[in-house]
N, C-alpha and C. Protein backbone atom coordinates (compact mmCIF):
# COMPACT_ATOMS: atom_id res chain seq x y z
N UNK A 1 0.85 -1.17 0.00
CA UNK A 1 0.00 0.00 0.00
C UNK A 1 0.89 1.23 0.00
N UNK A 2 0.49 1.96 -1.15
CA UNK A 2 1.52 3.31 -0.75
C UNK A 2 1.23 4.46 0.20
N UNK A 3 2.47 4.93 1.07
CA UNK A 3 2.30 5.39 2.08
C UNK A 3 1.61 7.17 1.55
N UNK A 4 1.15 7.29 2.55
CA UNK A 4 0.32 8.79 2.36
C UNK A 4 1.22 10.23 3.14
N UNK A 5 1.11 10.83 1.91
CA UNK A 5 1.83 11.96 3.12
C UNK A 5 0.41 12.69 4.17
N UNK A 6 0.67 12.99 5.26
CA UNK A 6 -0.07 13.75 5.95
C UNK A 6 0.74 15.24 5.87
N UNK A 7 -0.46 15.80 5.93
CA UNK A 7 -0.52 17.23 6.15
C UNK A 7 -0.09 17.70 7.42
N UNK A 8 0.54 18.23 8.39
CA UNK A 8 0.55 19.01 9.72
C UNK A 8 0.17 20.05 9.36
N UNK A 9 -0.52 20.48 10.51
CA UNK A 9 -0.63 22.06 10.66
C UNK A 9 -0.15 22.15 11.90
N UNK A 10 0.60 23.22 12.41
CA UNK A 10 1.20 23.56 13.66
C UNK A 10 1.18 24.88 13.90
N UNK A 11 1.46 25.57 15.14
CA UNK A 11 1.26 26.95 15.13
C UNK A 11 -0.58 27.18 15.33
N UNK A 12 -0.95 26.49 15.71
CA UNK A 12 -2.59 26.73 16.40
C UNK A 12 -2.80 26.87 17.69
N UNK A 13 -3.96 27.55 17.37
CA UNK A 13 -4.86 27.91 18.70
C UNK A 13 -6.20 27.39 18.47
N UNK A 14 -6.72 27.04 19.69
CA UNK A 14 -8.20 26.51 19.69
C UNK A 14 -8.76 27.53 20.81
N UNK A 15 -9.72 28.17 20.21
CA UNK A 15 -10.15 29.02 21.28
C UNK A 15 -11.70 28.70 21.53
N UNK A 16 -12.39 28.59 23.19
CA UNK A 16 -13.31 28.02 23.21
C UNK A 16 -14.28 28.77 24.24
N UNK A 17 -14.98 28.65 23.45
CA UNK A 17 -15.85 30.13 24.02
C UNK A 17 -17.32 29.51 24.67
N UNK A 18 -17.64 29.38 26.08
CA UNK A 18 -18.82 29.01 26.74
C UNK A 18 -19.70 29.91 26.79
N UNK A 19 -21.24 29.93 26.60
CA UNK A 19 -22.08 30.90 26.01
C UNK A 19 -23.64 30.56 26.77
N UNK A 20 -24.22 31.34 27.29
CA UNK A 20 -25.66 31.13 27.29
C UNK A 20 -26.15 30.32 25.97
N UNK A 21 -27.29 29.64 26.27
CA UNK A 21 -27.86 28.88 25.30
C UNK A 21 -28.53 29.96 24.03
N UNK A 22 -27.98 29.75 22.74
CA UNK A 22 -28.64 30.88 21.81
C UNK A 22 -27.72 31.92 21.54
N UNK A 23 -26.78 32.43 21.84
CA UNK A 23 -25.69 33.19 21.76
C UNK A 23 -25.04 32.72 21.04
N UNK A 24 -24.58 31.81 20.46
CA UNK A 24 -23.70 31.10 19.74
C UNK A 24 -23.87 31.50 18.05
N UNK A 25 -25.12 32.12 17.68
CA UNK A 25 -25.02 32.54 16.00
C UNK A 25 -24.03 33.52 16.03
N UNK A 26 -24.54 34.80 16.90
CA UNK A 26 -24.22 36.04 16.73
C UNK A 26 -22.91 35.98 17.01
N UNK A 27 -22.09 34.73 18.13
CA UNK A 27 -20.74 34.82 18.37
C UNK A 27 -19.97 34.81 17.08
N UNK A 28 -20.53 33.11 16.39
CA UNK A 28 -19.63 32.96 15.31
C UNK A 28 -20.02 33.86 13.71
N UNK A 29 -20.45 34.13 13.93
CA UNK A 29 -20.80 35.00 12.60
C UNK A 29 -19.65 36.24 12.82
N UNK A 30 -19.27 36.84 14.11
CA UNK A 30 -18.44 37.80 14.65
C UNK A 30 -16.99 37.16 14.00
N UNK A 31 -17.04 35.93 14.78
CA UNK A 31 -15.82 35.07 14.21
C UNK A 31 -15.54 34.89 13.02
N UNK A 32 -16.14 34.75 11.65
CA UNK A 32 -16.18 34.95 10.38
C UNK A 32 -15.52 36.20 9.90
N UNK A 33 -16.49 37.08 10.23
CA UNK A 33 -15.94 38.59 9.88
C UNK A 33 -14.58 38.76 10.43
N UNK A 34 -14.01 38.50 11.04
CA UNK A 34 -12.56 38.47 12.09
C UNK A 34 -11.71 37.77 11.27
N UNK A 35 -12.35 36.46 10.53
CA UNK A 35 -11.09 36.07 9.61
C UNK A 35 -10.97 34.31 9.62
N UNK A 36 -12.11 33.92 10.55
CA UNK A 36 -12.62 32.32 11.33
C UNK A 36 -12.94 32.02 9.67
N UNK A 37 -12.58 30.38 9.70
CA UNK A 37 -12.87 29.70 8.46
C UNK A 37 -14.19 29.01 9.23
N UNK A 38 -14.25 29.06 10.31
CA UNK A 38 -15.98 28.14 10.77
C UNK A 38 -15.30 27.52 12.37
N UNK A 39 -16.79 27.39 12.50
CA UNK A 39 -16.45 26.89 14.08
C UNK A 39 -17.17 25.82 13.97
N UNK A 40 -17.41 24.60 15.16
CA UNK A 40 -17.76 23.42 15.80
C UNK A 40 -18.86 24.22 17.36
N UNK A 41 -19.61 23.54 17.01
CA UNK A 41 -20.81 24.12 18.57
C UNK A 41 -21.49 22.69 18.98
N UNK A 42 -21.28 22.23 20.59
CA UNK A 42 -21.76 22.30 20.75
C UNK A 42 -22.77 22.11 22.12
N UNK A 43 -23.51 21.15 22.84
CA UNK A 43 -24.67 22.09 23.85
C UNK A 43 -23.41 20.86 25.37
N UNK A 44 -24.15 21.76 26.12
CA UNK A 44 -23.50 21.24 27.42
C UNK A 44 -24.35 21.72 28.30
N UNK A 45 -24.25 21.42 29.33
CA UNK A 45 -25.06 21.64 31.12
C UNK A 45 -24.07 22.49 32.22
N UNK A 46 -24.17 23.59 32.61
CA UNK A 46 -23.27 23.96 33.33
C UNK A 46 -23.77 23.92 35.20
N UNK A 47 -23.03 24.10 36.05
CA UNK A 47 -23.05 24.18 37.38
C UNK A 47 -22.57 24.67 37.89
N UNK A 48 -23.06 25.42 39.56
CA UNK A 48 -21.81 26.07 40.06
C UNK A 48 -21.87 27.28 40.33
N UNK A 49 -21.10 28.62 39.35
CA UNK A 49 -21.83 29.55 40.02
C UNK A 49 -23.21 29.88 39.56
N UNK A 50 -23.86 29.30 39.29
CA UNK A 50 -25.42 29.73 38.99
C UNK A 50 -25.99 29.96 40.43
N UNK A 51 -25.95 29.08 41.05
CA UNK A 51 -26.55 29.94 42.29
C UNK A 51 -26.21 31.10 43.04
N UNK A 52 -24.91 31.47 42.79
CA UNK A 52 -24.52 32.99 43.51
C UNK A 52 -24.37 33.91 42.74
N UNK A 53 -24.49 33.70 40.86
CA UNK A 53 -24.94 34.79 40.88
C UNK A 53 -26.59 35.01 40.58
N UNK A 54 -27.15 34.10 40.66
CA UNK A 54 -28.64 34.00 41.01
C UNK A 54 -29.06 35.22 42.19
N UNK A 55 -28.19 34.80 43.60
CA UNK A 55 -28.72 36.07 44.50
C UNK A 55 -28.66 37.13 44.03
N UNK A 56 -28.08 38.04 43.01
CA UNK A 56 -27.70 39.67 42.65
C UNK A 56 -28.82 39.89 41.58
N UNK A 57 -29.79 38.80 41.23
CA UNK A 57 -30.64 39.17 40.47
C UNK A 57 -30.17 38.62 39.06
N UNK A 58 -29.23 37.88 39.08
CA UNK A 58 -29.29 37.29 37.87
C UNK A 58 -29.34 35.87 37.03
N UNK A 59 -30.76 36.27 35.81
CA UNK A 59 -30.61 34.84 35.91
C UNK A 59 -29.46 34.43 34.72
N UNK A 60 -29.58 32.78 35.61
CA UNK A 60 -28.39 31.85 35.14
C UNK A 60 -29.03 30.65 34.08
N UNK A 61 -28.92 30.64 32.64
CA UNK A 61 -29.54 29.06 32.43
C UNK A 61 -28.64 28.33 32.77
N UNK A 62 -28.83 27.26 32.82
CA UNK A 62 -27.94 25.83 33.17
C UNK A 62 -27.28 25.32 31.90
N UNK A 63 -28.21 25.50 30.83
CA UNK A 63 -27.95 25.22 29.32
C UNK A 63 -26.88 26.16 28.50
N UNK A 64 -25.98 25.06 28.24
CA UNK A 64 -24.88 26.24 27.23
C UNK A 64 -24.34 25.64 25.82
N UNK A 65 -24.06 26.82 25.06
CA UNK A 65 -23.75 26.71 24.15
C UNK A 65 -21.99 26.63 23.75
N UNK A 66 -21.17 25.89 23.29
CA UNK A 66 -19.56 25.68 23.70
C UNK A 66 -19.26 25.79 22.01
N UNK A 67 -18.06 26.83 22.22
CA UNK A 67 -18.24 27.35 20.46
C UNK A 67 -16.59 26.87 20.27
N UNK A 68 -15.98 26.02 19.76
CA UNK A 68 -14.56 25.84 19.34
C UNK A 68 -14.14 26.50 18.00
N UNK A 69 -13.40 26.53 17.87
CA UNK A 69 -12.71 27.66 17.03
C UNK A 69 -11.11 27.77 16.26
N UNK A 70 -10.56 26.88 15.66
CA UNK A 70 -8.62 26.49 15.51
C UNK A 70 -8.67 27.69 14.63
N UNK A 71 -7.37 28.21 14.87
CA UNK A 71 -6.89 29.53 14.40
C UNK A 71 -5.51 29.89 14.21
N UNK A 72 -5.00 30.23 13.42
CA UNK A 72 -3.57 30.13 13.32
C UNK A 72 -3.24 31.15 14.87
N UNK A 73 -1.61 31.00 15.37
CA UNK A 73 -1.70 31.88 16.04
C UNK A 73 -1.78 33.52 15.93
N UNK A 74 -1.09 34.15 14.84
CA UNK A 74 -1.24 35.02 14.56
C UNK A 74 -2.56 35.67 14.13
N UNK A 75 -3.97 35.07 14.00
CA UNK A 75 -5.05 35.56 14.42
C UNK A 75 -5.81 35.14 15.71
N UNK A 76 -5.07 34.76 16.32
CA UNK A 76 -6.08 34.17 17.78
C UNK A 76 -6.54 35.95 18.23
N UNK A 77 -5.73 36.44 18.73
CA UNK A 77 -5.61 37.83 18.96
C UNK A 77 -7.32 38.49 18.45
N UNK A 78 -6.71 38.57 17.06
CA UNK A 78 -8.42 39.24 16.46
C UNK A 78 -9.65 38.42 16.98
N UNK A 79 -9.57 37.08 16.65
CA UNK A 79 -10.65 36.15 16.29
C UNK A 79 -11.44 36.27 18.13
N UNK A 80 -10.57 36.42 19.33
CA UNK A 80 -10.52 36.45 20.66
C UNK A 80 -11.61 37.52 20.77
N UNK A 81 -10.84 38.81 20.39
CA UNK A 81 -11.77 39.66 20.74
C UNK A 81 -12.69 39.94 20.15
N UNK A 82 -12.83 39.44 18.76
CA UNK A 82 -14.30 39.30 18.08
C UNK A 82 -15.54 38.50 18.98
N UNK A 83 -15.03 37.36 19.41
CA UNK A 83 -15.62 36.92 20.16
C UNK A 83 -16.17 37.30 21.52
N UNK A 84 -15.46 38.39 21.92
CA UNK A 84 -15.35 38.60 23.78
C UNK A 84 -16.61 39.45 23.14
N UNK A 85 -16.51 40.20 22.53
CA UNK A 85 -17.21 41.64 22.42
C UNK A 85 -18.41 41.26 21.65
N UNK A 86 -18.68 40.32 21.03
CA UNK A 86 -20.12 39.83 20.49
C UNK A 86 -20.75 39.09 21.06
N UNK A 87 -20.02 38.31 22.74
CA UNK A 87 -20.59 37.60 23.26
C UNK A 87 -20.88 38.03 24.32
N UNK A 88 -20.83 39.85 24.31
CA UNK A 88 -20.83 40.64 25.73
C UNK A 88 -19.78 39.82 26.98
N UNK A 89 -19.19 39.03 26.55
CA UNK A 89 -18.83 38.65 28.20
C UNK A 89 -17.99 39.28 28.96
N UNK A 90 -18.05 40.78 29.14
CA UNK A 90 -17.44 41.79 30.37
C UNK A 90 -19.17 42.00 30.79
N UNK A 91 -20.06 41.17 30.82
CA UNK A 91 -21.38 40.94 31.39
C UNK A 91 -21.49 40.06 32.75
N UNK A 92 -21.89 40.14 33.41
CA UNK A 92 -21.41 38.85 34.76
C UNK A 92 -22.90 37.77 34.14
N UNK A 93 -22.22 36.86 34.04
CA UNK A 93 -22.99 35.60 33.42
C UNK A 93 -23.41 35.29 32.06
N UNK A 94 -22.75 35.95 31.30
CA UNK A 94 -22.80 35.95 29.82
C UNK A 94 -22.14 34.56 29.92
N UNK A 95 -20.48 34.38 30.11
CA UNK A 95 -19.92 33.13 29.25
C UNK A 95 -18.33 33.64 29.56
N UNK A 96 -17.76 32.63 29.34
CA UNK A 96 -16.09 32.22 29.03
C UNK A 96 -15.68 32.07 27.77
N UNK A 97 -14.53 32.64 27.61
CA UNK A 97 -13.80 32.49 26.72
C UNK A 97 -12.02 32.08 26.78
N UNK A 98 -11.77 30.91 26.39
CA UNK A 98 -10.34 30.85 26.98
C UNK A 98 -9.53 30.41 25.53
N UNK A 99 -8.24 30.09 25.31
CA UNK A 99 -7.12 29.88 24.26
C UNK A 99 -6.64 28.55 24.99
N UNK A 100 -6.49 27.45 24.19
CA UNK A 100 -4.92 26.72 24.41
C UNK A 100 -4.54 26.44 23.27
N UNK A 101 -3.21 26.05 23.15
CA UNK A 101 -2.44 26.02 22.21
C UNK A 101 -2.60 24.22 21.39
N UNK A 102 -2.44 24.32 20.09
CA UNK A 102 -2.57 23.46 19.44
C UNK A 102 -1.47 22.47 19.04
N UNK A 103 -1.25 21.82 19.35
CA UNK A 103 0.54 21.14 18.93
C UNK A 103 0.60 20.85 17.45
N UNK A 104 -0.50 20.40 17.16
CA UNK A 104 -0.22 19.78 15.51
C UNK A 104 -1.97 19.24 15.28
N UNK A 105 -2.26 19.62 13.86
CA UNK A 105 -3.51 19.04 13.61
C UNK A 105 -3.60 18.59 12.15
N UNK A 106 -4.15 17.67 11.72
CA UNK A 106 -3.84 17.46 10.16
C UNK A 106 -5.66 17.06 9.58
N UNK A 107 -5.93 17.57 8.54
CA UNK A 107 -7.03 17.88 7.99
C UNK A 107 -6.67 17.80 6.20
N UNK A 108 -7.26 17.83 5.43
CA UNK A 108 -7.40 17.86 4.07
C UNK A 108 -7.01 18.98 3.72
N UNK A 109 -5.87 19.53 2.66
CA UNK A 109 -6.06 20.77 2.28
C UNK A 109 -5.47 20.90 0.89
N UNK A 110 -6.44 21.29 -0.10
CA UNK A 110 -6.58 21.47 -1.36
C UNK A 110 -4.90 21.84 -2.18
N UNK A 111 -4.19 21.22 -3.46
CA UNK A 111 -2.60 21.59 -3.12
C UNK A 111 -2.95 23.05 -3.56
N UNK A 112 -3.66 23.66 -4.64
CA UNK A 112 -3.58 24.96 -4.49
C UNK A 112 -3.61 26.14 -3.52
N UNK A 113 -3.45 25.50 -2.26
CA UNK A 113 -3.76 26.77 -0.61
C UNK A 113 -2.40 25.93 -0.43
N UNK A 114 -1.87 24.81 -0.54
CA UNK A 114 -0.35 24.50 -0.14
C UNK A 114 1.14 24.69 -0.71
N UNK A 115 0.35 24.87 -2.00
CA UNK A 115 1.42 25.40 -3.11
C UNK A 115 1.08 26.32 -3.90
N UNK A 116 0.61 27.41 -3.37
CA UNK A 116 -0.18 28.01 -4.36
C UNK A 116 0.66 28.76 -5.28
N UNK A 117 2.38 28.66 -5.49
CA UNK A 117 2.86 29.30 -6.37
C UNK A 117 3.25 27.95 -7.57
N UNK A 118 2.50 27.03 -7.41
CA UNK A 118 2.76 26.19 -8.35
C UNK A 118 1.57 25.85 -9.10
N UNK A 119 0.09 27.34 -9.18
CA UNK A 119 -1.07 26.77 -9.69
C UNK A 119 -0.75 28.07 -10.20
């Protein structure tokens, strides 16, 4: 069988953004415009502080929306704060947004985006 080359990609970020339930269009559509080739969503159950910040009057759903996101590093930066700022979260109970780093990921990629001075 002949052997296959794989692709690496290295130099990523996965940035993953926890969201009230329903928040998740307006996030990634933000993410698009920023420079995002598409995101992965999706639902989870959260716990915890919902009840304290429940006392200050606010409500908490339990239901969330979890938005992933791989990004070279040199746009994590943009794609981050596209996200912070469309997902309000300087809101107390909007959502999280955090980065870790990607070691290597390999996916399909067309040779004209790999060689594109040879098309």
């Amino acid at each position: 069988m002949p052997k296959k080359n794989i692709t690496v990609l290295t130099d990523l970020n996965l940035i993953t953004c926890i969201v009230q339930k329903g928040a998740a269009d307006d996030i990634i559509k933000a993410a698009v415009e920023a420079g995002a080739q598409g995101a992965t969503i999706h639902y989870a159950r959260g716990t915890g502080v919902r009840e304290r910040l429940g006392l200050l009057g606010v409500a908490i759903e339990s239901e969330k929306e979890v938005i992933n996101i791989m990004v070279s590093s040199e746009m994590t930066d943009m794609v981050f704060e596209a996200l912070y700022l469309a997902g309000k979260l300087d809101t107390p109970g909007m959502g999280i947004i955090f980065v870790v780093p990607v070691l290597k990921a390999g996916t399909y990629i067309p040779d004209n985006v790999l060689n594109p001075e040879a098309h």
